[in-house]
N, C-alpha and C. Protein backbone atom coordinates (compact mmCIF):
# COMPACT_ATOMS: atom_id res chain seq x y z
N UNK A 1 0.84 -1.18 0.00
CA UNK A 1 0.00 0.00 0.00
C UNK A 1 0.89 1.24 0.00
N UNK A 2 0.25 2.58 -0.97
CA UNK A 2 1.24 3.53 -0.96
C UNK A 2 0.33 4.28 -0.15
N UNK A 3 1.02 4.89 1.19
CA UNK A 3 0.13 5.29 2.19
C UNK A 3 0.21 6.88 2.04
N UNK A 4 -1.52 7.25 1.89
CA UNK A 4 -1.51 8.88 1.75
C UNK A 4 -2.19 9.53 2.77
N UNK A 5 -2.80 8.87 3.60
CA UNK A 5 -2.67 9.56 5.28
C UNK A 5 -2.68 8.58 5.89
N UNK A 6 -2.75 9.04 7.17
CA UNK A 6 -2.34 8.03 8.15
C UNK A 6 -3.20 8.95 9.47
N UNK A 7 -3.76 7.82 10.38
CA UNK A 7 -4.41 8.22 12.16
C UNK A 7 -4.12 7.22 13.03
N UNK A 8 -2.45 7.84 13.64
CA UNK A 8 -2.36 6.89 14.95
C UNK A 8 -3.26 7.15 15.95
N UNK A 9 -4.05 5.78 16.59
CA UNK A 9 -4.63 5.87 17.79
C UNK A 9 -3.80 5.10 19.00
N UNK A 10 -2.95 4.83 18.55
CA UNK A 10 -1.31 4.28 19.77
C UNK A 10 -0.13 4.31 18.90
N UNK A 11 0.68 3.89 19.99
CA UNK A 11 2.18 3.79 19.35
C UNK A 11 1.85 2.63 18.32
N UNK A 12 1.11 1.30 18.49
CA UNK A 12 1.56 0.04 17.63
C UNK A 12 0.15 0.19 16.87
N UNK A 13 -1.19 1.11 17.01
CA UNK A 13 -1.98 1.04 15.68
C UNK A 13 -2.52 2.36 15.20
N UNK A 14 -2.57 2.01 13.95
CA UNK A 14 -2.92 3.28 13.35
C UNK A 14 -3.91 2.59 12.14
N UNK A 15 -4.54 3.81 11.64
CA UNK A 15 -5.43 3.60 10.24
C UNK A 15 -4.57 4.47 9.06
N UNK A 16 -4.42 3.57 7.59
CA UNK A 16 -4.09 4.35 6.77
C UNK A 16 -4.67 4.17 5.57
N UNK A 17 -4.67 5.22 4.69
CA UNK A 17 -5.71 5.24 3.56
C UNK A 17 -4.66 5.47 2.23
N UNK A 18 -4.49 5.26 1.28
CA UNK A 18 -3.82 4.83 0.36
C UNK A 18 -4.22 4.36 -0.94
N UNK A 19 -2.99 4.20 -1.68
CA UNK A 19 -3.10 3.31 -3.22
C UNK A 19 -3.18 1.76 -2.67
N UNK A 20 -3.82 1.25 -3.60
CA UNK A 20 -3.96 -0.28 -3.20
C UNK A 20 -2.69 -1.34 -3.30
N UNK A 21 -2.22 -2.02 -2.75
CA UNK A 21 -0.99 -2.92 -2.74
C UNK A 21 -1.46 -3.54 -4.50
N UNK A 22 -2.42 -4.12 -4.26
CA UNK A 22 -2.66 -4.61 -5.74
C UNK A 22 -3.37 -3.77 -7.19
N UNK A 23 -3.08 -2.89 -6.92
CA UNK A 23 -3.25 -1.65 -8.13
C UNK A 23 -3.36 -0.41 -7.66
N UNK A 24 -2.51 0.38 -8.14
CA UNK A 24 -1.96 1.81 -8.06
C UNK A 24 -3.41 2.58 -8.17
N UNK A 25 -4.22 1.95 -8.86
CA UNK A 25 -5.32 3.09 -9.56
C UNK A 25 -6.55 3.14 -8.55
N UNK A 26 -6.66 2.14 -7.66
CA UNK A 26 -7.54 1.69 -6.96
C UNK A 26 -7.57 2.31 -5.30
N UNK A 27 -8.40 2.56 -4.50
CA UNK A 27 -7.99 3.14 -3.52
C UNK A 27 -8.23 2.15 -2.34
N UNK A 28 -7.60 2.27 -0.80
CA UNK A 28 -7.75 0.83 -0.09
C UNK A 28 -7.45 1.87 1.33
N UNK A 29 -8.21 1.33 2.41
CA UNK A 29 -7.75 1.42 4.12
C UNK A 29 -7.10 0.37 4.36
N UNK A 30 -6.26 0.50 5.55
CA UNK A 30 -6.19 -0.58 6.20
C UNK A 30 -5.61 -0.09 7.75
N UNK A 31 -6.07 -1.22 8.57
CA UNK A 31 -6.14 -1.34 10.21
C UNK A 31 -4.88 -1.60 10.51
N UNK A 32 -3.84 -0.63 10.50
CA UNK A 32 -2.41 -1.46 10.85
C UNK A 32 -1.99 -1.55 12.31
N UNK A 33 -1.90 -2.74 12.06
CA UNK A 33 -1.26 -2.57 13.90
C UNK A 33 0.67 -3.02 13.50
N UNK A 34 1.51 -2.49 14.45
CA UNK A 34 2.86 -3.16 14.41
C UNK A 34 3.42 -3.63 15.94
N UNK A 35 4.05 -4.39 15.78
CA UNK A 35 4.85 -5.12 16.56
C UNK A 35 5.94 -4.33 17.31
N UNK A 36 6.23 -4.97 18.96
CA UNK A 36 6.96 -4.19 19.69
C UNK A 36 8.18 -4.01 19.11
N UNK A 37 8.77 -4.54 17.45
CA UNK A 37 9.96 -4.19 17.60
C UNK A 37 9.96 -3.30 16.29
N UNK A 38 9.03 -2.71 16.01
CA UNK A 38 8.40 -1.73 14.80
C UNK A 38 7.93 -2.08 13.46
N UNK A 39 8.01 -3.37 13.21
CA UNK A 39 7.72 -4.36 12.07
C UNK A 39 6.52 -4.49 11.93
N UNK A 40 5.89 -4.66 10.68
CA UNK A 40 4.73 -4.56 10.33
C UNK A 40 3.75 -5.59 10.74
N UNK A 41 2.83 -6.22 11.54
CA UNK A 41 1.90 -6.99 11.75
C UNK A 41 0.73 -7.88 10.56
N UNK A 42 1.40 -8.87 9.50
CA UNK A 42 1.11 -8.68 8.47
C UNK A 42 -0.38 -9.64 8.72
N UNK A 43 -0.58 -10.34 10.04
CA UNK A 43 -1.57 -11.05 10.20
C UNK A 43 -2.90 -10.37 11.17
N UNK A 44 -2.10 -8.81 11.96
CA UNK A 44 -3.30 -8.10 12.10
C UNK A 44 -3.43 -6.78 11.73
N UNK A 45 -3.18 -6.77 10.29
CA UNK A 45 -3.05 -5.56 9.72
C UNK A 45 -3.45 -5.64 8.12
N UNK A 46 -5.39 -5.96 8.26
CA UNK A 46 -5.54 -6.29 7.06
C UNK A 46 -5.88 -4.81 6.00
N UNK A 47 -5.71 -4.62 4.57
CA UNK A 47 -5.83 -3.93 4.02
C UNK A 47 -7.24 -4.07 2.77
N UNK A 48 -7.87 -3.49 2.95
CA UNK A 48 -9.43 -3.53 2.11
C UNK A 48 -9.08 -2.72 1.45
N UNK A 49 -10.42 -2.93 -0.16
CA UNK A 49 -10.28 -2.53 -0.70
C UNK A 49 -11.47 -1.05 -0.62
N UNK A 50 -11.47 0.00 -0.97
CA UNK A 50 -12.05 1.13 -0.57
C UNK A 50 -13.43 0.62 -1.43
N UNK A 51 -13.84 0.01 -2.04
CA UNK A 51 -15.18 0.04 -2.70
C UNK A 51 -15.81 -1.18 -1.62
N UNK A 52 -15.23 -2.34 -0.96
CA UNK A 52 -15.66 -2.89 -0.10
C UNK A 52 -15.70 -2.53 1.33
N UNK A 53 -14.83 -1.27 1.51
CA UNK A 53 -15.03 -1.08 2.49
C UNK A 53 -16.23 -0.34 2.61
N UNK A 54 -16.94 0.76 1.69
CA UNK A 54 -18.12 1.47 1.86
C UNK A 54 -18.86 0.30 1.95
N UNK A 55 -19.22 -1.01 1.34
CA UNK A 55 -20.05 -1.77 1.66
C UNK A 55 -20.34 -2.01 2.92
N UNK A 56 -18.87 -2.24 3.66
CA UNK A 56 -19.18 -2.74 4.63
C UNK A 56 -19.82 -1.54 5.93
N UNK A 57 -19.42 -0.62 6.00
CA UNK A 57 -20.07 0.61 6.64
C UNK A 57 -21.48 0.41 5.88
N UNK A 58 -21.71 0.31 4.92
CA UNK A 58 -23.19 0.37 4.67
C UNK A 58 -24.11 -0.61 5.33
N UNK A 59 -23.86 -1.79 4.77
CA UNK A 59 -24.54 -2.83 5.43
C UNK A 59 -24.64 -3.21 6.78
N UNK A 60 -23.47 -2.23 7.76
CA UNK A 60 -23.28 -2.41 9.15
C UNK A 60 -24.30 -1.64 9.29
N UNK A 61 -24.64 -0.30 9.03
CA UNK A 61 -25.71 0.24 9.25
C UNK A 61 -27.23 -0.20 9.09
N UNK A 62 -26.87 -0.70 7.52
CA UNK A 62 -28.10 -1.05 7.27
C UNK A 62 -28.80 -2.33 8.10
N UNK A 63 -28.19 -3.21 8.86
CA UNK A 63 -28.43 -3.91 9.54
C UNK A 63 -28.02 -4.02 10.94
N UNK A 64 -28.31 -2.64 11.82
CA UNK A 64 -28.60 -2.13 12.54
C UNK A 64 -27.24 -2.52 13.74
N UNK A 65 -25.83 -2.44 13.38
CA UNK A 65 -24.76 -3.10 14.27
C UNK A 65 -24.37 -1.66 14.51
N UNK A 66 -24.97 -0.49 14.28
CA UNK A 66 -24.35 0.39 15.16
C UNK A 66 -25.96 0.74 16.18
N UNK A 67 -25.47 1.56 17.24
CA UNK A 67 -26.27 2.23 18.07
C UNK A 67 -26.45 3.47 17.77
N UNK A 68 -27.35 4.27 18.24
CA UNK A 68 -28.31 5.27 17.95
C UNK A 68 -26.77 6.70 18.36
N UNK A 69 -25.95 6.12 19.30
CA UNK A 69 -25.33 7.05 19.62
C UNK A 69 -23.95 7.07 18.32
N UNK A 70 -23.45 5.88 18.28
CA UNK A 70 -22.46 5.74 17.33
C UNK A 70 -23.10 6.69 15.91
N UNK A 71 -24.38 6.26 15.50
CA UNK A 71 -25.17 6.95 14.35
C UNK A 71 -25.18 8.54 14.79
N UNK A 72 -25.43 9.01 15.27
CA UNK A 72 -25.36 10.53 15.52
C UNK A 72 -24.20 10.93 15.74
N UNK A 73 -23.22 10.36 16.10
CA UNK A 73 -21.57 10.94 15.81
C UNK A 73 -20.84 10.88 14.43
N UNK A 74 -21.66 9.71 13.81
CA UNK A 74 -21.42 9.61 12.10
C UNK A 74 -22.31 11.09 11.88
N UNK A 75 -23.34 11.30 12.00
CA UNK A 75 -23.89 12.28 11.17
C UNK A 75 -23.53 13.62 11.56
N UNK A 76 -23.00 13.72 13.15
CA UNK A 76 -22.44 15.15 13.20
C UNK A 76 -21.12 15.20 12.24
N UNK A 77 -20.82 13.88 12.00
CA UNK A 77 -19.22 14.47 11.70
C UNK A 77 -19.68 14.85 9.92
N UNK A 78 -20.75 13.75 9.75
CA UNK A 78 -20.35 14.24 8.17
C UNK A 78 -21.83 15.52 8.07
N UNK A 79 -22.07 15.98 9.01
CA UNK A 79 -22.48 17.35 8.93
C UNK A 79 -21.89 18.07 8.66
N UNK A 80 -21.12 18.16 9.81
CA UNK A 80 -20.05 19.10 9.73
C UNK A 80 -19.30 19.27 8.02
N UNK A 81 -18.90 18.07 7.74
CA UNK A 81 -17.93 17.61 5.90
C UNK A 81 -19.04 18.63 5.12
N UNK A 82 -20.48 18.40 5.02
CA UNK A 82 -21.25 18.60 4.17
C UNK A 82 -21.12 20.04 4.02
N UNK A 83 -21.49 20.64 5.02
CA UNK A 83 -21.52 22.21 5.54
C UNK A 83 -20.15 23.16 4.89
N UNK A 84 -18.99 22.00 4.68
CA UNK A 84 -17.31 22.93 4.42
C UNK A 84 -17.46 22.84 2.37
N UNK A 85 -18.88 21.73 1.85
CA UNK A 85 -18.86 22.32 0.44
C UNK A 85 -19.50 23.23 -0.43
């Protein structure tokens, strides 16, 4: 993955968003976690592909695996996104 941002939430994980390992043209997240000796975690650090990942946010919603509170922190935030176009 060619990584074009990045959000550490600790020293060993972070989220990064990127070109896809398997095509440049394609866009992909992935959940990286690394190892205490800074090496990459290649078994818990999977990388999706960005068109499956909206699926999967969709269908989590759509079949009700978030809570009412998690849902209103999605919509303030992409209030807020909507409001800055």
């Amino acid at each position: 993955m060619d990584v074009k941002d990045k959000f550490s939430t600790s020293n060993f994980h972070s989220v990064e968003w990127g070109e896809a390992t398997w095509n440049d043209k394609e866009k992909s997240v992935r959940n990286r976690y690394d190892t205490v000796q800074g090496k990459f975690n290649k078994a818990g650090s999977s990388e999706i592909p960005w068109k499956d990942f909206k699926i999967i946010i969709r269908e989590s919603i759509s079949r009700n695996h978030f809570d009412n509170k998690e849902l209103g922190e999605f919509l303030d935030e992409i209030s807020t996104k909507l409001k800055k176009i």
